[in-house]
Every structure is written in C-alpha cells, then in structure tokens.
N, C-alpha and C. Protein backbone atom coordinates (compact mmCIF):
# COMPACT_ATOMS: atom_id res chain seq x y z
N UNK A 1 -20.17 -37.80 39.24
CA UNK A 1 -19.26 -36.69 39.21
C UNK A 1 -19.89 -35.51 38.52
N UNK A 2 -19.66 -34.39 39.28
CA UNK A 2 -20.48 -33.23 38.48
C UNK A 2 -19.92 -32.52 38.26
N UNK A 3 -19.37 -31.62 36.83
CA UNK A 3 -18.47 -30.73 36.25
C UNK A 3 -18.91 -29.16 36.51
N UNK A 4 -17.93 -28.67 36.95
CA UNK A 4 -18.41 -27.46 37.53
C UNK A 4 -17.61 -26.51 36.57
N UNK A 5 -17.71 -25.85 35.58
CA UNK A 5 -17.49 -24.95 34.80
C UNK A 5 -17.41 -23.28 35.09
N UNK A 6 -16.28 -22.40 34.78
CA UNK A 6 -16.75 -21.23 35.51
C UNK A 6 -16.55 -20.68 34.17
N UNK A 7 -17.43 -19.47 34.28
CA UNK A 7 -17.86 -18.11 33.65
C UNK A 7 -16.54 -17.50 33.16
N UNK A 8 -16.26 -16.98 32.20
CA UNK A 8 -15.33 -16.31 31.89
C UNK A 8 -15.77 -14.86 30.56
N UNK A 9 -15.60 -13.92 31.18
CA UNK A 9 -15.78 -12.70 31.00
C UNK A 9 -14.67 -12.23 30.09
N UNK A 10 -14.77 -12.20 28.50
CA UNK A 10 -13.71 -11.32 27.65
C UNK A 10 -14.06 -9.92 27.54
N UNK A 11 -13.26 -9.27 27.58
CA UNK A 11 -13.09 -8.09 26.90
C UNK A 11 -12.55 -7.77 25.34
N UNK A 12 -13.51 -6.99 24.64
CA UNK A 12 -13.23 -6.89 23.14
C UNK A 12 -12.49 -5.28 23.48
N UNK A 13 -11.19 -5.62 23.19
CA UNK A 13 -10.60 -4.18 23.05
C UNK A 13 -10.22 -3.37 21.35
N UNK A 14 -11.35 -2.57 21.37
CA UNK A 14 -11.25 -2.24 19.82
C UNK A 14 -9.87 -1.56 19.00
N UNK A 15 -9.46 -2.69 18.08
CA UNK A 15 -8.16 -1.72 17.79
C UNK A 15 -7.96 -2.26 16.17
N UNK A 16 -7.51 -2.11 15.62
CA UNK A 16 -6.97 -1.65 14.35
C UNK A 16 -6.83 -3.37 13.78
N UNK A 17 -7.76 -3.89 12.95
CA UNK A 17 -7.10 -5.33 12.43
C UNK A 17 -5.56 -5.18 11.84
N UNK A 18 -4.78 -6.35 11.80
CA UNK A 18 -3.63 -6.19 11.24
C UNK A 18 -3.87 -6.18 9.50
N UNK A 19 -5.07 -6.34 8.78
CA UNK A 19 -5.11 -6.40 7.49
C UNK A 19 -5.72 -5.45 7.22
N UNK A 20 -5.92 -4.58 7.70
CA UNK A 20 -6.59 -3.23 7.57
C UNK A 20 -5.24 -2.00 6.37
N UNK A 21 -5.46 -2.19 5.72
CA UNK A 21 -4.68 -0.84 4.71
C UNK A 21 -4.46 0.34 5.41
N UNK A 22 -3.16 0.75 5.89
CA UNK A 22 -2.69 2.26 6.56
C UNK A 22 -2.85 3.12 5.38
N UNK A 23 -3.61 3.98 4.79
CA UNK A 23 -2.61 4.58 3.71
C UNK A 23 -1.99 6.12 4.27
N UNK A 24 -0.89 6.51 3.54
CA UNK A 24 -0.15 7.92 3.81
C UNK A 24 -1.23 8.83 3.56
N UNK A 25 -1.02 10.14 4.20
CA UNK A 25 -2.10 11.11 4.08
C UNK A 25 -0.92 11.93 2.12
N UNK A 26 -1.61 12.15 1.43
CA UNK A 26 -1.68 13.09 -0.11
C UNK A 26 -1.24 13.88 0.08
N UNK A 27 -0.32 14.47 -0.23
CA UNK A 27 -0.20 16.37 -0.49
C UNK A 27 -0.89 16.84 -1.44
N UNK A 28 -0.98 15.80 -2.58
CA UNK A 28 -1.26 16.63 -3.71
C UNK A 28 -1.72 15.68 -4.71
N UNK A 29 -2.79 15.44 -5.79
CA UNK A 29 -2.89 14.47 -6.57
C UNK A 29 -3.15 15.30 -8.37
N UNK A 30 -2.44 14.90 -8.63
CA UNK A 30 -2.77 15.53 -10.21
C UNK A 30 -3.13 14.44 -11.32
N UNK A 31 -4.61 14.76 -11.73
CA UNK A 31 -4.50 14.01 -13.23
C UNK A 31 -3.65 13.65 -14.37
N UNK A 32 -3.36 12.78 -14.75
CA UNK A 32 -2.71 12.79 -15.75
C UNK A 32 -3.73 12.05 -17.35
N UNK A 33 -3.14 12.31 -18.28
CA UNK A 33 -3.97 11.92 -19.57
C UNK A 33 -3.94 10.24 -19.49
N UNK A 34 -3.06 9.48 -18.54
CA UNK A 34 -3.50 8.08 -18.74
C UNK A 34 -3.76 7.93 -17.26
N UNK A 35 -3.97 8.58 -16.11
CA UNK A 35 -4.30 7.92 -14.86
C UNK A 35 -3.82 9.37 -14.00
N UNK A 36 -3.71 9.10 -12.57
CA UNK A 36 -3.53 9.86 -11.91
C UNK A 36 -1.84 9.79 -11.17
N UNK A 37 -0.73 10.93 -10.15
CA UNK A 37 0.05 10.90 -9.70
C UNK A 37 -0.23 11.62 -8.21
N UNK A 38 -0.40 10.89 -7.27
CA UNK A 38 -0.17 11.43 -5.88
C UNK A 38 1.38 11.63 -5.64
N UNK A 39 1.34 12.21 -4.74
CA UNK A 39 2.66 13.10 -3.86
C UNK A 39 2.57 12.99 -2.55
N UNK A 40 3.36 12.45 -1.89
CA UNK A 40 3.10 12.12 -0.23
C UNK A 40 4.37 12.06 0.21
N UNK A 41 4.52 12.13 1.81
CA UNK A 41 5.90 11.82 2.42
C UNK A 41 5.48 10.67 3.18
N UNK A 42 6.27 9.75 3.59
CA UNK A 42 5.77 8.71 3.79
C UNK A 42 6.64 8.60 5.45
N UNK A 43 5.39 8.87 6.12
CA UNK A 43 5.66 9.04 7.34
C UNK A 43 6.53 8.17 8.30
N UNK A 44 7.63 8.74 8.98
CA UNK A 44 8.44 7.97 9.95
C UNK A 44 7.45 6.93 11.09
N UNK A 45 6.74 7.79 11.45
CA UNK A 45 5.94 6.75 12.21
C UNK A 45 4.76 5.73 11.90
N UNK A 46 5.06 5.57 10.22
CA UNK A 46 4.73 4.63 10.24
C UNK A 46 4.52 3.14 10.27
N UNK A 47 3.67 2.61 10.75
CA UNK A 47 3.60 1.23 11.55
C UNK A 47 4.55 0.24 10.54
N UNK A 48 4.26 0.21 9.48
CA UNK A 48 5.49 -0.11 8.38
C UNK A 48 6.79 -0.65 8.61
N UNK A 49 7.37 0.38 9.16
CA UNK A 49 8.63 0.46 9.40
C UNK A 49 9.06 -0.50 10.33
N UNK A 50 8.29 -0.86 11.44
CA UNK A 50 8.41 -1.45 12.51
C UNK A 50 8.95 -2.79 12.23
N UNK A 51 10.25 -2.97 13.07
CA UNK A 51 10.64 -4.41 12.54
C UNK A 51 11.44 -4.60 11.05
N UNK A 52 11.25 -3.81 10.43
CA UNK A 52 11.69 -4.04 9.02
C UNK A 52 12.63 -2.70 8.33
N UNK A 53 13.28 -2.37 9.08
CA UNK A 53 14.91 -3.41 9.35
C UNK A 53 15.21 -2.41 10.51
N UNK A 54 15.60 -3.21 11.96
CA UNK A 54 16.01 -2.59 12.79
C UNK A 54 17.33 -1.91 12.57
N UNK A 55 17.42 -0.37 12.51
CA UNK A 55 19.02 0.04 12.25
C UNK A 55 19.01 0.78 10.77
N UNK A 56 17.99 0.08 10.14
CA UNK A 56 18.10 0.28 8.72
C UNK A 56 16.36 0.36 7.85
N UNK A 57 16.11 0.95 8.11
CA UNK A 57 13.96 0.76 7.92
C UNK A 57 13.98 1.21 6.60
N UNK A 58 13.14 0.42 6.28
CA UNK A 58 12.52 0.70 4.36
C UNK A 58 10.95 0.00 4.46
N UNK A 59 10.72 0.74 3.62
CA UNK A 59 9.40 0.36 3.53
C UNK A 59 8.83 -0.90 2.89
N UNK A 60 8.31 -2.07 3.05
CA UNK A 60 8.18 -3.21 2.45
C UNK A 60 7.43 -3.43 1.14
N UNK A 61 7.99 -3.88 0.40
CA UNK A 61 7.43 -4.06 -1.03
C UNK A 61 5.73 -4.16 -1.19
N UNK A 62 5.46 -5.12 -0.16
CA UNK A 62 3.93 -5.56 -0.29
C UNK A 62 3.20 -4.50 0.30
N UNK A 63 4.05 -3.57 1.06
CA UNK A 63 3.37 -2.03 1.57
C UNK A 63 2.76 -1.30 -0.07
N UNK A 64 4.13 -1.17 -0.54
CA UNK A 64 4.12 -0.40 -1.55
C UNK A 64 2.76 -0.77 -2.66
N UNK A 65 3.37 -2.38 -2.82
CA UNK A 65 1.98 -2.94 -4.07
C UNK A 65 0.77 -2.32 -3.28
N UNK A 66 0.57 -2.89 -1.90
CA UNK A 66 -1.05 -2.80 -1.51
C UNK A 66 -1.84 -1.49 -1.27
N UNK A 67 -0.29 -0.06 -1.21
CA UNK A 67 -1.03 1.00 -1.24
C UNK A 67 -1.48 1.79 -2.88
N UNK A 68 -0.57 0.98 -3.83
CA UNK A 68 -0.74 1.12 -5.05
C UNK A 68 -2.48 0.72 -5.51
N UNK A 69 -2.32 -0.57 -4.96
CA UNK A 69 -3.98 -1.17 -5.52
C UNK A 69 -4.97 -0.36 -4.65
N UNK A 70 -4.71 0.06 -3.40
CA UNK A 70 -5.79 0.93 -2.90
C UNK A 70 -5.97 2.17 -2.62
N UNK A 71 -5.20 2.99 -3.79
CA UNK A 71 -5.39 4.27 -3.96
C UNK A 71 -5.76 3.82 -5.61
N UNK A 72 -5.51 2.95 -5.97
CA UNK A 72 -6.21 2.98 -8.06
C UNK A 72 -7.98 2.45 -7.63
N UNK A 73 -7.77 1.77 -6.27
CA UNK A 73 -9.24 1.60 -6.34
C UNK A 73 -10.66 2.84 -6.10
N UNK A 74 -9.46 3.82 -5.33
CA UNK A 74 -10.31 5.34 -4.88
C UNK A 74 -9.82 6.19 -5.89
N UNK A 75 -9.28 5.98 -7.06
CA UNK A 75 -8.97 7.21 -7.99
C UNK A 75 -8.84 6.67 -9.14
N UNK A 76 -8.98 5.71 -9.99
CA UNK A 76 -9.01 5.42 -11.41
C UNK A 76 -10.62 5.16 -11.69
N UNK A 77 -11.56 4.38 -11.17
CA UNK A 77 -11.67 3.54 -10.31
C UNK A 77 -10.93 1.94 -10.67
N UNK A 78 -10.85 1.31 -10.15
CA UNK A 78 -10.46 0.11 -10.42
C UNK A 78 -11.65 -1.08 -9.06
N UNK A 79 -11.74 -2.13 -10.40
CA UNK A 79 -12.93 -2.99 -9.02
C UNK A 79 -12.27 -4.78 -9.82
N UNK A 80 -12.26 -4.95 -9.00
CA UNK A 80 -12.07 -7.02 -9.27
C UNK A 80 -10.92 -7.58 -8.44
N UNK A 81 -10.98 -8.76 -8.23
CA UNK A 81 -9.99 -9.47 -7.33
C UNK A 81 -8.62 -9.32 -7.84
N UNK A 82 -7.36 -9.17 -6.72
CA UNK A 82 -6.54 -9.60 -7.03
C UNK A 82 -6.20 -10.94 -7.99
N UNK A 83 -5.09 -10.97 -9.38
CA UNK A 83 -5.14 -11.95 -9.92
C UNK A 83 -3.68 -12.62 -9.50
N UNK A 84 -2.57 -11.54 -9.98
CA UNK A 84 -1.46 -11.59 -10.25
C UNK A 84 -0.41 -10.24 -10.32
N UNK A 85 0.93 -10.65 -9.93
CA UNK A 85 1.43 -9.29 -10.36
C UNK A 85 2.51 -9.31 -11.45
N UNK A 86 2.96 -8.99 -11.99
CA UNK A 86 3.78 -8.90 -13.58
C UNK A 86 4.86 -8.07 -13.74
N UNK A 87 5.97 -8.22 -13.71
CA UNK A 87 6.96 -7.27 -13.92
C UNK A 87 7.60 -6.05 -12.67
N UNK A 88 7.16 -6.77 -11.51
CA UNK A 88 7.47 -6.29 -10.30
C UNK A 88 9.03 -5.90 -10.22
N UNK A 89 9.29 -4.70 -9.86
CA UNK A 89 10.90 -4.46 -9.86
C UNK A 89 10.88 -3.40 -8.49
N UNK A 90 11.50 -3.59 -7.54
CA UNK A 90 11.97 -2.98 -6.97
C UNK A 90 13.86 -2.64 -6.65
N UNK A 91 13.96 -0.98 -7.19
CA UNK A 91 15.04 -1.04 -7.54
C UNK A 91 15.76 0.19 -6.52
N UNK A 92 15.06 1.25 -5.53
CA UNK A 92 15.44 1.88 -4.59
C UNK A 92 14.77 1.62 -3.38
N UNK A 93 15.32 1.73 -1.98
CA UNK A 93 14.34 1.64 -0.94
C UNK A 93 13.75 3.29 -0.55
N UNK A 94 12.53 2.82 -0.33
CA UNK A 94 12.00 3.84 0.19
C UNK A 94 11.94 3.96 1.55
N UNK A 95 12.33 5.08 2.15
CA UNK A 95 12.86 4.90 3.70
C UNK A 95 11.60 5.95 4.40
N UNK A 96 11.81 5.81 6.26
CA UNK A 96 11.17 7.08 6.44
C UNK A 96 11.47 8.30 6.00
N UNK A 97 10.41 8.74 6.03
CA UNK A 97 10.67 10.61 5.77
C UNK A 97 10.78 10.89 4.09
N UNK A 98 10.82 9.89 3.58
CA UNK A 98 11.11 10.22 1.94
C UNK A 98 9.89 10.48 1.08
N UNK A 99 9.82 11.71 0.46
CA UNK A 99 8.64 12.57 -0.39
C UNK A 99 9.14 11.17 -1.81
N UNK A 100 7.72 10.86 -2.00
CA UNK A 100 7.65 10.29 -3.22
C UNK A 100 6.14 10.59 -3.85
N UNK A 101 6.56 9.84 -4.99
CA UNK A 101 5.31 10.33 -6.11
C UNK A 101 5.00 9.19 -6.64
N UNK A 102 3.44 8.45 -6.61
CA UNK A 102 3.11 7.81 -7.36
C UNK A 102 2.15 7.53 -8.21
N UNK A 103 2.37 6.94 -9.65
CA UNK A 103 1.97 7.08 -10.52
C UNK A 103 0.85 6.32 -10.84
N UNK A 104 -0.01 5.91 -11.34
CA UNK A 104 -0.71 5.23 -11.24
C UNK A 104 -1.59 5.45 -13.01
N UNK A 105 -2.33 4.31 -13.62
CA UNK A 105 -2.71 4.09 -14.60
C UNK A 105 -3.46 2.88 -15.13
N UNK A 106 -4.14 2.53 -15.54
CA UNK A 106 -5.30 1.76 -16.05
C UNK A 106 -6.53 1.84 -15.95
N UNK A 107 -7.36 0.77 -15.88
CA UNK A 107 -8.67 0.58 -16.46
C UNK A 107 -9.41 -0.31 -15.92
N UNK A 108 -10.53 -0.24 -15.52
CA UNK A 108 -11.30 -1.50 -14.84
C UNK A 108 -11.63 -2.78 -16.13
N UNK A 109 -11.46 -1.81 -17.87
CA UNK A 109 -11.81 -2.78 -18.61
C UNK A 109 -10.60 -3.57 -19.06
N UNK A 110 -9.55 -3.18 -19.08
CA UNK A 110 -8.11 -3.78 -18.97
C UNK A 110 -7.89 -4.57 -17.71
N UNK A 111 -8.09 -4.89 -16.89
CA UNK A 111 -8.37 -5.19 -15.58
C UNK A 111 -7.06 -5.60 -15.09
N UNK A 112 -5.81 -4.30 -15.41
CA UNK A 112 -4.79 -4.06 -14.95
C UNK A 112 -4.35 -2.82 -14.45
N UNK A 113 -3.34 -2.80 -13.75
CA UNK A 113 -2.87 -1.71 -13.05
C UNK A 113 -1.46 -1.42 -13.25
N UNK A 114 -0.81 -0.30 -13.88
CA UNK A 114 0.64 -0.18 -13.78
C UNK A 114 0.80 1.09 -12.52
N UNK A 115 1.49 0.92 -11.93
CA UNK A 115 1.96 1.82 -10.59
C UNK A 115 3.91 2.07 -10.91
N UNK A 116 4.32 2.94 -10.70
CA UNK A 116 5.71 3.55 -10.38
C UNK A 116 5.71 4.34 -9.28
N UNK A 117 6.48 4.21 -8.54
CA UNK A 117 7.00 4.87 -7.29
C UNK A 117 8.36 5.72 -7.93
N UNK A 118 8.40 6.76 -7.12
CA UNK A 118 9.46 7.45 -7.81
C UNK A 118 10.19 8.88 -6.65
N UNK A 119 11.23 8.73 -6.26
CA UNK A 119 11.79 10.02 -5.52
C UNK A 119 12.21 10.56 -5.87
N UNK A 120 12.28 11.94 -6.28
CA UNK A 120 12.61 13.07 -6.89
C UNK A 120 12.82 12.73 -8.72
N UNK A 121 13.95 11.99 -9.01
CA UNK A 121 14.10 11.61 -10.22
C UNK A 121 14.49 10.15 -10.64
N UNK A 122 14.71 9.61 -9.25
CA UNK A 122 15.03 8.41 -9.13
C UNK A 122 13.35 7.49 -8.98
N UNK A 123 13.34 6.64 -10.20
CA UNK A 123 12.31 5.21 -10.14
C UNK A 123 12.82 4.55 -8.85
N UNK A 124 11.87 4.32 -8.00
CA UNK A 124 12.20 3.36 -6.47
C UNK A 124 11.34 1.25 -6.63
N UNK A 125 10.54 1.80 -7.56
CA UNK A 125 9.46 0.48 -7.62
C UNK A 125 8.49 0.68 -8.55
N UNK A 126 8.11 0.03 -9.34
CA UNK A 126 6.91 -0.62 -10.32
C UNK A 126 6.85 -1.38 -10.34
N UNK A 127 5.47 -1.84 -11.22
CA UNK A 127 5.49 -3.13 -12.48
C UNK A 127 3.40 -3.03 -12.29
N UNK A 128 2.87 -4.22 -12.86
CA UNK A 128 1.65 -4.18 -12.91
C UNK A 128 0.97 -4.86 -11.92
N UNK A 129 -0.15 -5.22 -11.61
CA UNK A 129 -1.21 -5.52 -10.68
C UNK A 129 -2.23 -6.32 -11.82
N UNK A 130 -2.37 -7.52 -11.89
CA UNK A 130 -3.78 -7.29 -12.60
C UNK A 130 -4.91 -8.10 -11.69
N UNK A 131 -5.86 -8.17 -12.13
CA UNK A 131 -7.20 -8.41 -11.68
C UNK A 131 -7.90 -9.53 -12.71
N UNK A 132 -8.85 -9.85 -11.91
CA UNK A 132 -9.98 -11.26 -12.26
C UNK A 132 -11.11 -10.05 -12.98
C-alpha cells in the first residue's frame, strides 16, 4: 500500500498578535517630583471595548494594569518581570471616550510600581505592580 500525501500551501496573513500591548495615543505627559502623569482619551474604537460589555463597554481592568506597566516601562524607566500586584482597587469604570489621567511612580530599585487612573476628579483605579 502506498500513501499518497498532498501538498498543502499556508498562507501567513500578517496581523496584530492578540498579546501585543494597544497603547492610547498621549496628549500630554508632565513630570512630576515622584514619577510622571499622562493625559489621554481613551479611544471608542478601541479593540478593548469589544465584547466587554455589549450595551454597556468599560474598559477591562487588566487593560488598565498592562497599560500602566507599559508606559512606567517607557517613562520611569522600569525593567524586571512581573511579580505580583498589591492593593488593586478598581472603583469607577472607565468607558469609551473618557479623558483620563494617569499617574504613575517608582523605581527600578524599589522594583515597584504605584499607578492611579483618575477622571477629572474622580480616582477610577490603582494600587501597585511589583517586579522580580
């Protein structure tokens, strides 16, 4: 018996990994004496939103942490593995279209991160990030 096998031809269609970090485009970033505060609107179309919550969209917590750790990694600097997170509170949703400000602070030698999210005067989310 002879196995006759056929050829099969994929196509790599280049597109966006799903673990790839979206981040919001900045309006504005100001130093501060313990870290830095960006200013952004946090775009309706973004991929984010999708699914989470049909009728009712907010932005997902682990959005929020992961754009926290990768804007402290391009502006404090901050470098080491995820360890743990500490004192996580999310206490407003952040929806499309909503101008927020976030805060950001630490140290690569502290090898922690405190982040606050914040809309106009209202706290939306904090707590810390730390690192290995």
């Amino acid at each position: 018996m002879s196995s006759t096998r056929s050829r099969r031809c994929w196509r790599i269609r280049p597109r966006e990994p799903a673990h790839v970090i979206v981040l919001p485009q900045i309006d504005s970033i100001e130093r501060t004496p313990d870290g830095v505060r960006l200013r952004f609107v946090v775009s309706p179309a973004s991929r984010y939103f999708d699914g989470h919550f049909p009728g009712c969209a907010l932005l997902p917590g682990v959005v929020q942490i992961g754009w926290a750790v990768e804007f402290a990694r391009l502006e404090i600097p901050l470098t080491g593995r995820f360890r743990a997170l500490a004192a996580v509170k999310f206490t407003r949703v952040i929806t499309p279209g909503s101008a927020v400000s976030l805060h950001l602070s630490g140290s690569a030698d502290r090898r922690e991160l405190t982040f606050e999210y914040r809309s106009g005067d209202s706290a939306c989310s904090g707590g810390r990030v730390l690192f290995h």
